[in-house]
Protein backbone atom coordinates (compact mmCIF):
# COMPACT_ATOMS: atom_id res chain seq x y z
CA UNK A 1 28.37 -63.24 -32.00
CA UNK A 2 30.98 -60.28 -31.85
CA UNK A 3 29.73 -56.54 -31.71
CA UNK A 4 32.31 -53.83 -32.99
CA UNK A 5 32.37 -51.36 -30.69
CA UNK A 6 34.87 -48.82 -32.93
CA UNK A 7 31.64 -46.23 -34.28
CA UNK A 8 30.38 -45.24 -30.88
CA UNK A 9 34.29 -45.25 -29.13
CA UNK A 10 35.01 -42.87 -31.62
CA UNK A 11 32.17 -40.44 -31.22
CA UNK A 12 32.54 -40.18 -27.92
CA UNK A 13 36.58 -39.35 -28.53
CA UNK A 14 34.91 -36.36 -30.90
CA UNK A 15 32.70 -35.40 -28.63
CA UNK A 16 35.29 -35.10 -26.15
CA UNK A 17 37.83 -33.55 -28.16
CA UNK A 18 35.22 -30.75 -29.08
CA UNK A 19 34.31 -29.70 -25.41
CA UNK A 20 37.98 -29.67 -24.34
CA UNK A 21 38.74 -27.62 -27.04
CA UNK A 22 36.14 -24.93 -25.54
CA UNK A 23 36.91 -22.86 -22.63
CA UNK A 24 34.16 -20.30 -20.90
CA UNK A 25 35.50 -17.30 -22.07
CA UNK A 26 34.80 -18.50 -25.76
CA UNK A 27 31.34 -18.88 -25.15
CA UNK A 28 29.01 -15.73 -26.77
CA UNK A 29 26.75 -14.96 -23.96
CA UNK A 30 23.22 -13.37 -24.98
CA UNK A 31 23.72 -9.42 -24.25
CA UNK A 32 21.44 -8.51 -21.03
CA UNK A 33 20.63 -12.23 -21.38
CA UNK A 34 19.00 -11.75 -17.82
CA UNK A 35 17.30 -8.86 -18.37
CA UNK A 36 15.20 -10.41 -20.84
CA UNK A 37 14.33 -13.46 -19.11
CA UNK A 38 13.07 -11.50 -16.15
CA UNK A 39 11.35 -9.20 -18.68
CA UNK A 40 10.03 -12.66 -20.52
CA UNK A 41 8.84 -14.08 -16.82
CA UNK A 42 7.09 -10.93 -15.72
CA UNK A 43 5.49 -10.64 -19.12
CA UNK A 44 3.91 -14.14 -18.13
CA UNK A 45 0.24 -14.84 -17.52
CA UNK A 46 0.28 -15.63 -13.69
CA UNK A 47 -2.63 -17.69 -12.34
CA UNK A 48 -3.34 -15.57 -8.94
CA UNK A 49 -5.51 -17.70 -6.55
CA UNK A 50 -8.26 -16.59 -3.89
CA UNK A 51 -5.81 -16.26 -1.35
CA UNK A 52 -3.01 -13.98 -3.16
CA UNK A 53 -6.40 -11.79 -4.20
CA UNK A 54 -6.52 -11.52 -0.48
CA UNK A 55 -2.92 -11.09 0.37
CA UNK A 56 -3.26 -8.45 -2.31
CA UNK A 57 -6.09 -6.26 -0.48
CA UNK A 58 -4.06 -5.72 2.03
CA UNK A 59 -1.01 -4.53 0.22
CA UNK A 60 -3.08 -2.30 -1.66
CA UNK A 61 -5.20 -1.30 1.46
CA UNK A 62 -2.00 -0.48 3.59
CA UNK A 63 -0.78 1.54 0.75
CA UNK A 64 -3.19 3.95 0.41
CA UNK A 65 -4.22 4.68 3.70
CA UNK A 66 -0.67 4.98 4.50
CA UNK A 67 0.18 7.21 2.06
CA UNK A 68 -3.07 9.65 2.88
CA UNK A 69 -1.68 9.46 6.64
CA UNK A 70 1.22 10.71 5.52
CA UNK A 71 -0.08 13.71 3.12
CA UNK A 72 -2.09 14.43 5.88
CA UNK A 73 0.49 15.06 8.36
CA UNK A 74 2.40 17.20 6.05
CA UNK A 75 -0.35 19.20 4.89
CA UNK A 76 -1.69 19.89 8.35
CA UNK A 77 1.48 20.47 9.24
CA UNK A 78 2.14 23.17 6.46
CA UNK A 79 -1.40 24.94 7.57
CA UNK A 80 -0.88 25.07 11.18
CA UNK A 81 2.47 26.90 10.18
CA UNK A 82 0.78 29.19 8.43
CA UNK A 83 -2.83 30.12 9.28
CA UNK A 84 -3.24 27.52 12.40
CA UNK A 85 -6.20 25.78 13.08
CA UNK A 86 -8.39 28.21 11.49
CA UNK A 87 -6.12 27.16 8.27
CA UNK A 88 -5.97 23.74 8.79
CA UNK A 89 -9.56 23.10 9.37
CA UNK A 90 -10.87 22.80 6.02
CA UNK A 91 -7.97 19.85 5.42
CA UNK A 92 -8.41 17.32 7.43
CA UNK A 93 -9.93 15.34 4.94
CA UNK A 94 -6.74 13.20 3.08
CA UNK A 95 -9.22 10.99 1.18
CA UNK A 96 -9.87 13.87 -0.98
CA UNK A 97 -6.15 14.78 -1.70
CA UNK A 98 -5.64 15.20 -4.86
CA UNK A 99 -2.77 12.42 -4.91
CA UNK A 100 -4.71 10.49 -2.93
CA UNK A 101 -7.28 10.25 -4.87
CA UNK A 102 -4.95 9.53 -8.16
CA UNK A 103 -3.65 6.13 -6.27
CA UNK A 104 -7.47 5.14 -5.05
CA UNK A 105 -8.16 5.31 -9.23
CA UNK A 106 -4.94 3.40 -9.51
CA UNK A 107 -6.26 0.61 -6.69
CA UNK A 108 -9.63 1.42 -8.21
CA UNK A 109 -10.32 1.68 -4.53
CA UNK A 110 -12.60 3.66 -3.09
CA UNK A 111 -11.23 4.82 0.59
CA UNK A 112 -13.72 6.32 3.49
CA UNK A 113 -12.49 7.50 7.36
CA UNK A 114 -15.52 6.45 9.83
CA UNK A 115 -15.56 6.67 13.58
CA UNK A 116 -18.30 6.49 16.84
CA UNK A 117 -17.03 10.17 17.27
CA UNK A 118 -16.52 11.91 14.10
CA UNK A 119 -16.45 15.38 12.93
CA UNK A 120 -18.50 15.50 10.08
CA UNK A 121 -21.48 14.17 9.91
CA UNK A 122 -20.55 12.08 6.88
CA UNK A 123 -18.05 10.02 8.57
CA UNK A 124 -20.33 8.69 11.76
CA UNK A 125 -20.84 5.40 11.84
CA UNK A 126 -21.92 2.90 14.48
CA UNK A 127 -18.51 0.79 15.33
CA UNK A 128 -18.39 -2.01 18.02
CA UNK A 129 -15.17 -1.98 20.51
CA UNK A 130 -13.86 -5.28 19.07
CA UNK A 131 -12.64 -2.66 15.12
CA UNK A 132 -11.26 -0.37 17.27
CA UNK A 133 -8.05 -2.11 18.40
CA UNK A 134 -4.26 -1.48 17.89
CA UNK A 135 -3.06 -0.36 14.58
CA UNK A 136 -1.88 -3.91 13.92
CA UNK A 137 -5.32 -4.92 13.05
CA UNK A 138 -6.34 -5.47 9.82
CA UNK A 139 -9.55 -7.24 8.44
CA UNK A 140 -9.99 -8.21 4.94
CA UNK A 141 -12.52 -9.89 2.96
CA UNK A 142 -14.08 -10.95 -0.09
CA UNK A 143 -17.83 -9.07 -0.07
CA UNK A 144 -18.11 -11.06 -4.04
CA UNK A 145 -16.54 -11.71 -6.89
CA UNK A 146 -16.07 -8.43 -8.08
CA UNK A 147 -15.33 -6.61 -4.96
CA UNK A 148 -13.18 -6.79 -1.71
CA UNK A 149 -13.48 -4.51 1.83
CA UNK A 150 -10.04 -3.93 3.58
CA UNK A 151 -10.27 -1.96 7.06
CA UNK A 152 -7.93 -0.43 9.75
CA UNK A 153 -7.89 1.39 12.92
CA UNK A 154 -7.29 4.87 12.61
CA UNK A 155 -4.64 6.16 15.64
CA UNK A 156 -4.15 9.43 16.25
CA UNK A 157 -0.41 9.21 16.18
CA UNK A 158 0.56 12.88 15.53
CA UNK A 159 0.89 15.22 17.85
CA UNK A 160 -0.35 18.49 16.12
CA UNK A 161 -3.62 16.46 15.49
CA UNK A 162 -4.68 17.20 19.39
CA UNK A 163 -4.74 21.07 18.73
CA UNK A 164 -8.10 20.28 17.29
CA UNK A 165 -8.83 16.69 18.32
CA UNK A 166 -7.44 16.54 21.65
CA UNK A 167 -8.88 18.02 25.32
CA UNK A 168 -10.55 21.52 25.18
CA UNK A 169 -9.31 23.76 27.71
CA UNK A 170 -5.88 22.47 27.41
CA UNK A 171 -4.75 21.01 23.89
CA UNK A 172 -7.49 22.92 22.10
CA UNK A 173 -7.39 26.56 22.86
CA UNK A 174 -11.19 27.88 23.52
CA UNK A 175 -10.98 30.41 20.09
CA UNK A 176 -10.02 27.03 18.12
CA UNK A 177 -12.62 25.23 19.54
CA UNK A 178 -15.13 28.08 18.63
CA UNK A 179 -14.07 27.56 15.00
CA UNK A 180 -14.50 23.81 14.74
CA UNK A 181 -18.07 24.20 16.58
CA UNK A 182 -18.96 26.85 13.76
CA UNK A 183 -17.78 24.67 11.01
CA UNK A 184 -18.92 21.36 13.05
CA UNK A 185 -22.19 22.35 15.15
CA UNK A 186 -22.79 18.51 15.61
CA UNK A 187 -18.75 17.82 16.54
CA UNK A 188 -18.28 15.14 18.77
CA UNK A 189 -14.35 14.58 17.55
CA UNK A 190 -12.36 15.87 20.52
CA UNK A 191 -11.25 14.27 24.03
CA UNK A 192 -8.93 11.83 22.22
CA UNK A 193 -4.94 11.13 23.68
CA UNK A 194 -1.63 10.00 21.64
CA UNK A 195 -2.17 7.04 20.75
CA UNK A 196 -5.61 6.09 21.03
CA UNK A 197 -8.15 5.16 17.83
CA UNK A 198 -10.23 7.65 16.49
CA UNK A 199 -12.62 5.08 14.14
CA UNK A 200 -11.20 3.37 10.89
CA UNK A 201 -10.48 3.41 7.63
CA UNK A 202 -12.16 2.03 4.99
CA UNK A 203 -11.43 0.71 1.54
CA UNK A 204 -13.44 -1.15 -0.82
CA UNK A 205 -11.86 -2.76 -4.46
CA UNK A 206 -12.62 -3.86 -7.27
CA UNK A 207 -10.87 -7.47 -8.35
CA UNK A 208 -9.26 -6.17 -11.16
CA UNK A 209 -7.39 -3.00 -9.05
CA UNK A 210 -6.56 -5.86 -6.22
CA UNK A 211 -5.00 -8.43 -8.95
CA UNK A 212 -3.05 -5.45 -11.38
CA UNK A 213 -1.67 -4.73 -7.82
CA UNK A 214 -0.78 -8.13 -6.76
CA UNK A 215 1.13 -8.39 -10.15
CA UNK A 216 2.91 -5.57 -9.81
CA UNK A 217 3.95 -6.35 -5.90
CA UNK A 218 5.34 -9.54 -7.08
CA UNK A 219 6.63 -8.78 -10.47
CA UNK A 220 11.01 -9.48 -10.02
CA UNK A 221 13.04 -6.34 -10.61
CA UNK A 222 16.49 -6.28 -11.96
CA UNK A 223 19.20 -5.00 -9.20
CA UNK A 224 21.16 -2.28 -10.79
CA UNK A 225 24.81 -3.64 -10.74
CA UNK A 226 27.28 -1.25 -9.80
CA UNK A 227 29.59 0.59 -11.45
CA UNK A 228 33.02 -0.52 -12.27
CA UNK A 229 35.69 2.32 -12.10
């Protein structure tokens, strides 16, 4: 039995003729064709598992302790300028910053300074050696479903912070020291060096803050191209 072969040899000439007849620049690319997909992938329902919820935590934790660390600094810094300690006093409190506060409603994180020596009553808690090491530390956890508990040492790292947290008689002047006793009868916040911990911070989230920040941390972000001239 013979099979004709002429139908398909000839389809496959077409075929061929058809692609050689079209070069790249013919083809009619999709206008910000790349844009969209990102926009299309990021719009995408992402399954997030136990352990990004974690990774997440500390993103989120890092965030917005660093960014009170650093309103602090330039707020103190702005009062010492000004009215020193006697001005700065009332300040040193960045977890009730105004913009600090707007990211912790962001996290939906609530964010709380504690230490074995602390200033204000408020902030004394009972801390064993092994949370108070090098500002590398982190510990995160799960406390349930709902919620997750990020902490980190907290260094004194600035300089102007020892004009009321450092050695009296020599970093804190004894008029500066009479001001932080009035304000703080039960202070116990001073003697500290450059470098060493002063307690911790910490954060507690809810799952939902911890996984809207996870998706926006790993959502892709189109690279502005540059400009031709």
């Amino acid at each position: 039995m013979r099979y004709s072969f002429r139908p398909l040899a000839g389809a496959f000439l077409l075929l061929s003729t058809l692609l050689s007849a079209c070069s790249a620049d013919q083809i009619e690319h999709i206008k910000d064709g790349k844009k969209i997909a990102i926009k299309l992938e990021n719009m995408a329902v992402k399954r997030i598992m136990p352990a990004d919820l974690l990774r997440a935590t500390r993103w989120a934790g890092d965030s917005l302790t660093s960014h009170a660390d650093r309103e602090l600094r330039r707020v103190l810094a702005e009062k010492l300028a000004s009215g020193g300690v006697a001005a700065a006093l009332p300040y040193c409190r960045p977890e009730t910053f105004a913009s600090v506060d707007s990211l912790a409603k962001v996290l939906e994180a609530a964010p709380r300074r504690l230490s074995q020596q602390a200033r204000n009553p408020q902030n004394q808690a009972n801390l064993p050696p092994s949370q108070l090491r090098p500002d590398t530390t982190r510990l995160v956890s799960r406390l349930n479903t709902e919620q997750f508990s990020y902490q980190r040492p907290l260094i004194l790292n600035d300089q102007q912070c020892l004009r009321c947290h450092g050695t009296v008689g020599k970093d804190i002047s004894a008029a500066d020291y009479a001001l932080i006793k009035q304000r703080y009868p039960a202070d116990k916040s001073t003697g500290f060096r450059l470098g060493e911990p002063m307690g911790v911070w910490q954060v507690q989230l809810q799952r939902t803050g911890v996984a809207e920040h996870y998706t926006m941390r790993t959502r892709k972000i189109m690279k502005p191209r540059p400009k031709l001239f």
